[in-house]
C-alpha atoms as a PDB file:
ATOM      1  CA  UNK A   1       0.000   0.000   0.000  1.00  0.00           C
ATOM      2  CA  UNK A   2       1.370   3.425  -0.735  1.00  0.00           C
ATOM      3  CA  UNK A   3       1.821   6.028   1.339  1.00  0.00           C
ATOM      4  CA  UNK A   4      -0.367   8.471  -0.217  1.00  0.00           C
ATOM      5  CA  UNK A   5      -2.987   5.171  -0.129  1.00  0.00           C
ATOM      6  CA  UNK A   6      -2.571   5.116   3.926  1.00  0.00           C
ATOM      7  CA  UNK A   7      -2.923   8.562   3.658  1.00  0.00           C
ATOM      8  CA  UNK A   8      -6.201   8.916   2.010  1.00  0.00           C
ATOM      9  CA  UNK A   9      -7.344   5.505   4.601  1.00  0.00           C
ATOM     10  CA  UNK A  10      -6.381   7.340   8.003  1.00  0.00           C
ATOM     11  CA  UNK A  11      -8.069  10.493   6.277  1.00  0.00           C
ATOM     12  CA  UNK A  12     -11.606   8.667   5.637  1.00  0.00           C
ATOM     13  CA  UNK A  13     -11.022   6.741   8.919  1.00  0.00           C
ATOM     14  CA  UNK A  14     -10.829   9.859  10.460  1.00  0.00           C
ATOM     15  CA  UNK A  15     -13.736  11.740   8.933  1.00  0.00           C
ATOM     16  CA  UNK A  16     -15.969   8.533  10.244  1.00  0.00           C
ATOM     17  CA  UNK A  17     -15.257   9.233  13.628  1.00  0.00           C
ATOM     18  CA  UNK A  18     -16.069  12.426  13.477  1.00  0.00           C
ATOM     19  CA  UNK A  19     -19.739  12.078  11.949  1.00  0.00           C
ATOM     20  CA  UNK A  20     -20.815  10.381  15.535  1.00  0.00           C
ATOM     21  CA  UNK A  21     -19.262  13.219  17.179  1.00  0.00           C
ATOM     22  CA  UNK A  22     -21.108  15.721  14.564  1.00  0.00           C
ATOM     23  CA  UNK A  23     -24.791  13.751  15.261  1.00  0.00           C
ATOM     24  CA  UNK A  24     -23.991  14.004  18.824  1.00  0.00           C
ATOM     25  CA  UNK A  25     -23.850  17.731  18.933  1.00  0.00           C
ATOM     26  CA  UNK A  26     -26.684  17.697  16.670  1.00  0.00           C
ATOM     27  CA  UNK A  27     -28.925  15.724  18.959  1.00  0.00           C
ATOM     28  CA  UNK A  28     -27.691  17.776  21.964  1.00  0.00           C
ATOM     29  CA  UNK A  29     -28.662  21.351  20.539  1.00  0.00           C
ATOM     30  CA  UNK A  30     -32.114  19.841  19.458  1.00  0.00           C
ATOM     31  CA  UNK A  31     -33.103  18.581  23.009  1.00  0.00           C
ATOM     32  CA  UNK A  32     -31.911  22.034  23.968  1.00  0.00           C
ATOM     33  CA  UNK A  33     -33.785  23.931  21.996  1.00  0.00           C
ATOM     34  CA  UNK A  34     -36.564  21.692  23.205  1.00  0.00           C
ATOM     35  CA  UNK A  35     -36.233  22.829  26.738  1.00  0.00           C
ATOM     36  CA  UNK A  36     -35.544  26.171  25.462  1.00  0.00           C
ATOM     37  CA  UNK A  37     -39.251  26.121  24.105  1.00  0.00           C
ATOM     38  CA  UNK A  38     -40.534  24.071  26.610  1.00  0.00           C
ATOM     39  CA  UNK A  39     -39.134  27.343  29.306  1.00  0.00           C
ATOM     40  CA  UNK A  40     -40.737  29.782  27.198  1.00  0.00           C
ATOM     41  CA  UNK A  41     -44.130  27.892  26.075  1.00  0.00           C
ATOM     42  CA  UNK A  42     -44.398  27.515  30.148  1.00  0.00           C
ATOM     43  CA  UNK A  43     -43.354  30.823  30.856  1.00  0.00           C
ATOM     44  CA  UNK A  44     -46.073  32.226  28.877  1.00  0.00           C
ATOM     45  CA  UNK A  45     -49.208  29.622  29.043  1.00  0.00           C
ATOM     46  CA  UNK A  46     -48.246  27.710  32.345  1.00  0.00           C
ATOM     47  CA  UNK A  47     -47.742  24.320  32.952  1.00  0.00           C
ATOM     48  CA  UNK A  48     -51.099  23.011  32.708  1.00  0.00           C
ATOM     49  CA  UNK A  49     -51.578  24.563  29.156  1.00  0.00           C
ATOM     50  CA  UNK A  50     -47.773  23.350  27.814  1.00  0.00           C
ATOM     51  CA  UNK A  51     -48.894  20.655  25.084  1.00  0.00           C
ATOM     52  CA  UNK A  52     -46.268  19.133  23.067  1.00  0.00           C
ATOM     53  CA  UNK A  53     -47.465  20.730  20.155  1.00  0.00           C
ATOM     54  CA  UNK A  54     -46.844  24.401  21.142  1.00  0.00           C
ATOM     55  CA  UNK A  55     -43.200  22.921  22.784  1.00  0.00           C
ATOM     56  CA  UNK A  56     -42.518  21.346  18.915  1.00  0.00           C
ATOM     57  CA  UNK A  57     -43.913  24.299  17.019  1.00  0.00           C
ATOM     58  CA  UNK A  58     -41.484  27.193  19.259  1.00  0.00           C
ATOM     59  CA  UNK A  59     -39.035  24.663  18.619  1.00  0.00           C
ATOM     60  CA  UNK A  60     -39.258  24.483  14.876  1.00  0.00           C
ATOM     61  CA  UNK A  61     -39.519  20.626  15.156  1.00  0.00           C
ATOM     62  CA  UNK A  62     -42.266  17.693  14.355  1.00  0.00           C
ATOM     63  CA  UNK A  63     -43.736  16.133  17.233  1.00  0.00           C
ATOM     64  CA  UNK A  64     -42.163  12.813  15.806  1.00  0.00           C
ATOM     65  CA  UNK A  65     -38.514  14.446  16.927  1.00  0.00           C
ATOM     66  CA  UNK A  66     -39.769  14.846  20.246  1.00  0.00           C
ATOM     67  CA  UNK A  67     -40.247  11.608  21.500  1.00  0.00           C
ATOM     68  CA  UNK A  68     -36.269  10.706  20.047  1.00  0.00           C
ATOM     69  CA  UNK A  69     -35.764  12.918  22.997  1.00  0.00           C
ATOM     70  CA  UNK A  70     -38.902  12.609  25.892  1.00  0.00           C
ATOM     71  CA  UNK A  71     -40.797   9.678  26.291  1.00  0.00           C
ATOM     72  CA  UNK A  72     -44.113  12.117  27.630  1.00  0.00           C
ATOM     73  CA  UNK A  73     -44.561  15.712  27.978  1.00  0.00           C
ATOM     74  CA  UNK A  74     -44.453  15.172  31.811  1.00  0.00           C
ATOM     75  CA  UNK A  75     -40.700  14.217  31.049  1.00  0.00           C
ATOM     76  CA  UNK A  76     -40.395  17.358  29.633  1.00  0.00           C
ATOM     77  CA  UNK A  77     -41.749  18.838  32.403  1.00  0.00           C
ATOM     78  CA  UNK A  78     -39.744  17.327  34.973  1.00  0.00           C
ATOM     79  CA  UNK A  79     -36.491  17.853  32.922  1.00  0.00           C
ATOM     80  CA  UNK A  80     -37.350  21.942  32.694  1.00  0.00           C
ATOM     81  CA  UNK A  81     -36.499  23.136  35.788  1.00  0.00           C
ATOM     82  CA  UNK A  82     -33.440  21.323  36.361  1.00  0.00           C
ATOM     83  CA  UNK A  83     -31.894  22.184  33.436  1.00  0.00           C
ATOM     84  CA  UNK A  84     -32.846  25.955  34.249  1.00  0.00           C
ATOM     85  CA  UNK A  85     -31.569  25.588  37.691  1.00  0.00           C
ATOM     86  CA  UNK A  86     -28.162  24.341  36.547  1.00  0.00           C
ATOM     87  CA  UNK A  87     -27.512  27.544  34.002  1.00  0.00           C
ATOM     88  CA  UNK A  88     -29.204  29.588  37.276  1.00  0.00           C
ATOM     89  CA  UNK A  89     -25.860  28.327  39.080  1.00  0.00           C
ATOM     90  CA  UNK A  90     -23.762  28.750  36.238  1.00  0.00           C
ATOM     91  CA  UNK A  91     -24.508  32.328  35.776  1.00  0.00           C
ATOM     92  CA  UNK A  92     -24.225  33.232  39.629  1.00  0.00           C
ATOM     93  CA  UNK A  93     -20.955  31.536  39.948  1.00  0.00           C
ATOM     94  CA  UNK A  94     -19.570  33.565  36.783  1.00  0.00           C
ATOM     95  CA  UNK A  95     -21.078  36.442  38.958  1.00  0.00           C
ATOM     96  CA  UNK A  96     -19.132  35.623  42.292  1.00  0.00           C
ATOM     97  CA  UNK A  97     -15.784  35.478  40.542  1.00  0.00           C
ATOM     98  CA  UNK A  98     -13.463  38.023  42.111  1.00  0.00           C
ATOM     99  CA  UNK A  99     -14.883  38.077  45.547  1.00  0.00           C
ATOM    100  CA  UNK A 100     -12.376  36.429  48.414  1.00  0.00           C
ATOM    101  CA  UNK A 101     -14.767  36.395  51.800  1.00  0.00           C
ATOM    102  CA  UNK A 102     -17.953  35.137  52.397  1.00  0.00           C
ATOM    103  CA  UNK A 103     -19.603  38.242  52.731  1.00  0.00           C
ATOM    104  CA  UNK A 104     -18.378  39.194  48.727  1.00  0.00           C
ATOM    105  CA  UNK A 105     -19.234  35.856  47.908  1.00  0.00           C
ATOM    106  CA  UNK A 106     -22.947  36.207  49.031  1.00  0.00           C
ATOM    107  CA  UNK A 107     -23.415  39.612  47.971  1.00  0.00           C
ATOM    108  CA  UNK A 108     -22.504  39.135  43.864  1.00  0.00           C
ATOM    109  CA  UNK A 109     -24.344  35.895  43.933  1.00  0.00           C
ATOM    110  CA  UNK A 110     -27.301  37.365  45.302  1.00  0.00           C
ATOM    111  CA  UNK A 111     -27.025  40.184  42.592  1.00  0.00           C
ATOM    112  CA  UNK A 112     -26.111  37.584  40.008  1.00  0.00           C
ATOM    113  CA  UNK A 113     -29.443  35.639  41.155  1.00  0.00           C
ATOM    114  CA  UNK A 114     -31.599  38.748  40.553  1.00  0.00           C
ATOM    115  CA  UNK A 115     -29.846  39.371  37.319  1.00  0.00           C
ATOM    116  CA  UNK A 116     -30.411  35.923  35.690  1.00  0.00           C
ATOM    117  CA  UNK A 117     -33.892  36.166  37.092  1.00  0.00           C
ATOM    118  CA  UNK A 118     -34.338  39.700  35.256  1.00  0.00           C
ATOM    119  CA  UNK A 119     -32.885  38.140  31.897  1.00  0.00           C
ATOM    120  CA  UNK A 120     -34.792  35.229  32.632  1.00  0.00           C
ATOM    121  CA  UNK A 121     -38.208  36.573  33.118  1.00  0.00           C
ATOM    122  CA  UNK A 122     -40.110  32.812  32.481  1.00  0.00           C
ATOM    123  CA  UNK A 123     -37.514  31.589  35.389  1.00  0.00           C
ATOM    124  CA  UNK A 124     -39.928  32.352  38.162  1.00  0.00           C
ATOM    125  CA  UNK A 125     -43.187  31.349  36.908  1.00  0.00           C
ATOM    126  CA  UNK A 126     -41.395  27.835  36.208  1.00  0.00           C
ATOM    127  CA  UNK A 127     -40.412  27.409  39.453  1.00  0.00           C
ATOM    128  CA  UNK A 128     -43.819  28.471  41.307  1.00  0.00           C
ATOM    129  CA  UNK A 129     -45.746  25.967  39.501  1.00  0.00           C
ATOM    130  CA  UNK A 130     -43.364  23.340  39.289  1.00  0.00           C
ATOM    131  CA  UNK A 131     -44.062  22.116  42.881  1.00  0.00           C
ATOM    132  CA  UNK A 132     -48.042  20.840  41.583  1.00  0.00           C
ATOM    133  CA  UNK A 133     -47.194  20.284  37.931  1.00  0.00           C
ATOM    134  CA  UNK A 134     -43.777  18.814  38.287  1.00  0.00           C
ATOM    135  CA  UNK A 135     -42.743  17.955  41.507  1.00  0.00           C
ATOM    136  CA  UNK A 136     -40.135  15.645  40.530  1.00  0.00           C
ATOM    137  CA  UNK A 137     -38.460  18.154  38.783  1.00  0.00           C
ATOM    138  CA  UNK A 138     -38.639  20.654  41.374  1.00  0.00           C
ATOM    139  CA  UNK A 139     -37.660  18.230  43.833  1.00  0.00           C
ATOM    140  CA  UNK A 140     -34.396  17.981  42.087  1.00  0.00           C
ATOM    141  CA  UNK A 141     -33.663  21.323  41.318  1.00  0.00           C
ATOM    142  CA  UNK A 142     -33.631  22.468  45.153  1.00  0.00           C
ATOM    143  CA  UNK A 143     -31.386  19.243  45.734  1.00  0.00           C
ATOM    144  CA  UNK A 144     -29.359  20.424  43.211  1.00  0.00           C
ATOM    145  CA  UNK A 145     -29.043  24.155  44.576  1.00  0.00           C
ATOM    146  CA  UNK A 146     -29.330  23.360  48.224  1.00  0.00           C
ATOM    147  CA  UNK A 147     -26.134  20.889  47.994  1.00  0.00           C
ATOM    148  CA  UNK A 148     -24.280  24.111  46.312  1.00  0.00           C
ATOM    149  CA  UNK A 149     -25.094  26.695  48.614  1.00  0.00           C
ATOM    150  CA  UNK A 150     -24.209  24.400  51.418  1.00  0.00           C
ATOM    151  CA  UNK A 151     -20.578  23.040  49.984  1.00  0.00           C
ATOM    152  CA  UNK A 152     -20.450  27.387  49.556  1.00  0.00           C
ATOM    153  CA  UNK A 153     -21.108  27.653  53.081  1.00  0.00           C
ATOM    154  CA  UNK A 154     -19.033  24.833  54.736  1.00  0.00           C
ATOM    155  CA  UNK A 155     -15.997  26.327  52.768  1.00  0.00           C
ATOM    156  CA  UNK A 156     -16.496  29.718  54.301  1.00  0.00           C
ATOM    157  CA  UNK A 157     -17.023  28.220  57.687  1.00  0.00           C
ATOM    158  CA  UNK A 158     -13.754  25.558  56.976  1.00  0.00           C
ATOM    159  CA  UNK A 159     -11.951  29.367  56.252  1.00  0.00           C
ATOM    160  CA  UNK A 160     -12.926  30.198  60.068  1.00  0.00           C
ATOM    161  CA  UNK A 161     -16.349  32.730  58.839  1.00  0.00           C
ATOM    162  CA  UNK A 162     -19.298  32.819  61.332  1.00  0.00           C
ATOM    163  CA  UNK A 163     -17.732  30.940  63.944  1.00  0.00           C
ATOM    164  CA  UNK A 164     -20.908  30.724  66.186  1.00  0.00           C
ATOM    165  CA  UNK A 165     -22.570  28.427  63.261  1.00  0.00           C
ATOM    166  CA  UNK A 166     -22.586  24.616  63.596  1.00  0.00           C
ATOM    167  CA  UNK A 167     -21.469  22.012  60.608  1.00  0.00           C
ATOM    168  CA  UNK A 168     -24.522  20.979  60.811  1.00  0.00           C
ATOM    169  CA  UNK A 169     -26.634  24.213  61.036  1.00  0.00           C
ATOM    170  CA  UNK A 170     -25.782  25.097  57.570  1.00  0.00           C
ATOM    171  CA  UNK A 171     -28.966  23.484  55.773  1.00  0.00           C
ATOM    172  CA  UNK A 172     -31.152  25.245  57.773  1.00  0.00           C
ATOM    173  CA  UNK A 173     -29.110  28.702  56.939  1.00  0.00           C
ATOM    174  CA  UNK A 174     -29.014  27.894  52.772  1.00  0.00           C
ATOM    175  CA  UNK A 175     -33.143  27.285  53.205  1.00  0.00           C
ATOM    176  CA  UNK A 176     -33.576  30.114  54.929  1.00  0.00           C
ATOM    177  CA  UNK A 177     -31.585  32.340  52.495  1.00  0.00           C
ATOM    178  CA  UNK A 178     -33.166  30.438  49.426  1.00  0.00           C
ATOM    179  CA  UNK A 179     -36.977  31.745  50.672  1.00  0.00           C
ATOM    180  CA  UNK A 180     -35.237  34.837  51.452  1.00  0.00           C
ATOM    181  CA  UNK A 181     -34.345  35.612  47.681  1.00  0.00           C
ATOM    182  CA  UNK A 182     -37.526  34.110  46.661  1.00  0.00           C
ATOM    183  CA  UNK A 183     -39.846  36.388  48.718  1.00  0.00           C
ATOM    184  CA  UNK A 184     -37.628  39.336  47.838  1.00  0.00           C
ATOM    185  CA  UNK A 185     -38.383  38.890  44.688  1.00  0.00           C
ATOM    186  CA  UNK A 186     -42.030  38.007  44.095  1.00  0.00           C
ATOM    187  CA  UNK A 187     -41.825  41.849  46.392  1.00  0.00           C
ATOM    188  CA  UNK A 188     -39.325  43.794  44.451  1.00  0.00           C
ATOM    189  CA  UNK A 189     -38.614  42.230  41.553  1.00  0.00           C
ATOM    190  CA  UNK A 190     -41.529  40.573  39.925  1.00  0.00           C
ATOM    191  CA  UNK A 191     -43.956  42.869  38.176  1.00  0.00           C
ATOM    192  CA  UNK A 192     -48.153  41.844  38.359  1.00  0.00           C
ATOM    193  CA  UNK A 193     -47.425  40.798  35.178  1.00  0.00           C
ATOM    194  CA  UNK A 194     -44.891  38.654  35.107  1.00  0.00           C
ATOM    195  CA  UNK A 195     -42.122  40.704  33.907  1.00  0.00           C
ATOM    196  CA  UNK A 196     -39.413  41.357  35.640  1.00  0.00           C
ATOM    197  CA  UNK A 197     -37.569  44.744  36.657  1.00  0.00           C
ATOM    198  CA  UNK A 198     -34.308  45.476  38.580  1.00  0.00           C
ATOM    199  CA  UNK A 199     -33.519  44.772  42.161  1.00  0.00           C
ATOM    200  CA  UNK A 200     -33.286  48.358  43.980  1.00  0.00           C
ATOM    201  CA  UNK A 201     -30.204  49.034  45.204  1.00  0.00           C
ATOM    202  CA  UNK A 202     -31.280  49.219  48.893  1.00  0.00           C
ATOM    203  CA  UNK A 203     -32.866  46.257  48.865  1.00  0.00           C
ATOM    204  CA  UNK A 204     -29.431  44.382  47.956  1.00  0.00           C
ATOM    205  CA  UNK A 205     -27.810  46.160  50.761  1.00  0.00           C
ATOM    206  CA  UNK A 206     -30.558  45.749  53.587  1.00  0.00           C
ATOM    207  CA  UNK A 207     -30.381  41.718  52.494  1.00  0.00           C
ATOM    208  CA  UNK A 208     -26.632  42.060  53.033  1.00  0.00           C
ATOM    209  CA  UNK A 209     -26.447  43.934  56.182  1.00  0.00           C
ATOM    210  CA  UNK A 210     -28.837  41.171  57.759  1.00  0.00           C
ATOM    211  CA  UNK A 211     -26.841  38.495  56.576  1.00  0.00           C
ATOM    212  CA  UNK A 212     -23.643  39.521  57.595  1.00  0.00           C
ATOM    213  CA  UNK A 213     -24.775  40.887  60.824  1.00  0.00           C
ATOM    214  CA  UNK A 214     -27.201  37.648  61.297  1.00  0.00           C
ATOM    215  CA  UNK A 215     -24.002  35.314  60.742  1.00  0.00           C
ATOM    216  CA  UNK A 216     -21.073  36.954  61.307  1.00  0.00           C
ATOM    217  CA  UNK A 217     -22.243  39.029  64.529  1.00  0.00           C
ATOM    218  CA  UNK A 218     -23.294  41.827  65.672  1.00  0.00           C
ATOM    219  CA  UNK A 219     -21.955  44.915  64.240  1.00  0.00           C
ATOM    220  CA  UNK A 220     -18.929  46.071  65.510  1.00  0.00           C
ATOM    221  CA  UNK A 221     -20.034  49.588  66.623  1.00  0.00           C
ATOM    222  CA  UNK A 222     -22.357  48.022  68.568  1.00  0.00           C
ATOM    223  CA  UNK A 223     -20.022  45.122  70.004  1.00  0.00           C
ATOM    224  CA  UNK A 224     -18.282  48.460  71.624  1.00  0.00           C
ATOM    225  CA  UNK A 225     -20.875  50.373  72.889  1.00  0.00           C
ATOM    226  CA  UNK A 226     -21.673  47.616  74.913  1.00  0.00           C
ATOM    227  CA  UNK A 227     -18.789  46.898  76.508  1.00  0.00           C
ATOM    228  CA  UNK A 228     -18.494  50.452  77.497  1.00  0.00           C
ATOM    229  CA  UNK A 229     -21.998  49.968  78.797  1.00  0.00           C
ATOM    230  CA  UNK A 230     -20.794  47.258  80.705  1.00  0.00           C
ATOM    231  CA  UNK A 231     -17.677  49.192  82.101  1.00  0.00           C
ATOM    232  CA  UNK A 232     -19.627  52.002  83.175  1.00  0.00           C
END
């Protein structure tokens, strides 16, 4: 065999292990952009009135395509939320980067939460309703963000932050902080609507000063008035 021969082999042997590679990424971005149209079908109609064929039609697809991919609409459904939830933490921890103590930490992902939730506007209408319509899903997406905020926390508590806080006190801290955000916003960032609008400024900060007050201690001006007090 000639060496241009083996050439031209290794070539073609080559270009057919690329093709599965090729209908791989090809399969990927179409169950993407199902769950891209499944977030936005839901965002605007609800879960109840999601059929497959408004999820297929946004999607530019044949409802044929869609079952190469889900087996029902409720897998759909259930898949939604998670798959939200995971670019939800991707975009918060490309929001933290650059911040060193807890207390930076906490404050740019709480900004970066409000952010993705602004450019994001279907985000919070999925998650409401996914607790009746699908609960599986939403039971995995709090696993999911729960077990992240808490490996956050035990790293900042590892680093000798909030001493008075217990290993095992952190759960209840991350759920309290998760229905803090989420009651924040339905009040200041969720319009009657639907639509979103920005997080004011203040609001940021007054969440801020609570948590690092609430975890860290009381503030320090106040640590020294009362041992003045206490002097006197």
């Amino acid at each position: 065999m000639s060496a241009k021969s083996g050439g031209k082999d290794e070539r073609e042997q080559g270009s057919k292990r690329a093709r599965p590679s090729k209908r791989l990424e090809k399969s990927e971005a179409i169950r993407e952009a199902l769950l891209k149209a499944a977030g936005e079908v839901v965002g605007e109609v609800g879960y109840a009135n999601a059929s497959i064929a408004l999820i297929t039609q946004r999607a530019g697809v044949g409802q044929g395509t869609f079952y190469n991919y889900f087996s029902s609409r409720q897998e759909i459904l259930d898949a939604l939320l998670p798959a939200l939830g995971r670019s939800m933490l991707t975009y918060i921890k490309k929001s933290a980067l650059g911040g060193h103590s807890f207390g930076e930490l906490e404050d740019r992902s709480f900004r970066g939460f409000f952010a993705f939730l602004h450019e994001t506007p279907h985000f919070f209408r999925i998650l409401n309703e996914a607790d009746v319509f699908a609960p599986e899903g939403h039971a995995r997406h709090f696993d999911a963000v729960s077990s992240q905020y808490v490996r956050f926390l035990r790293e900042s508590l590892e680093n000798g932050e909030f001493p008075e806080f217990r290993p095992d006190e952190l759960e209840t801290i991350v759920f309290i902080l998760m229905a803090a955000r989420s009651y924040l916003a339905m009040r200041y960032a969720i319009n009657e609507d639907g639509s979103t609008r920005p997080l004011p400024e203040g609001v940021a900060e007054t969440y801020m000063k609570f948590v690092r007050y609430g975890l860290e201690g009381v503030p320090p001006a106040v640590k020294t008035k009362a041992k003045a007090k206490a002097k006197g």
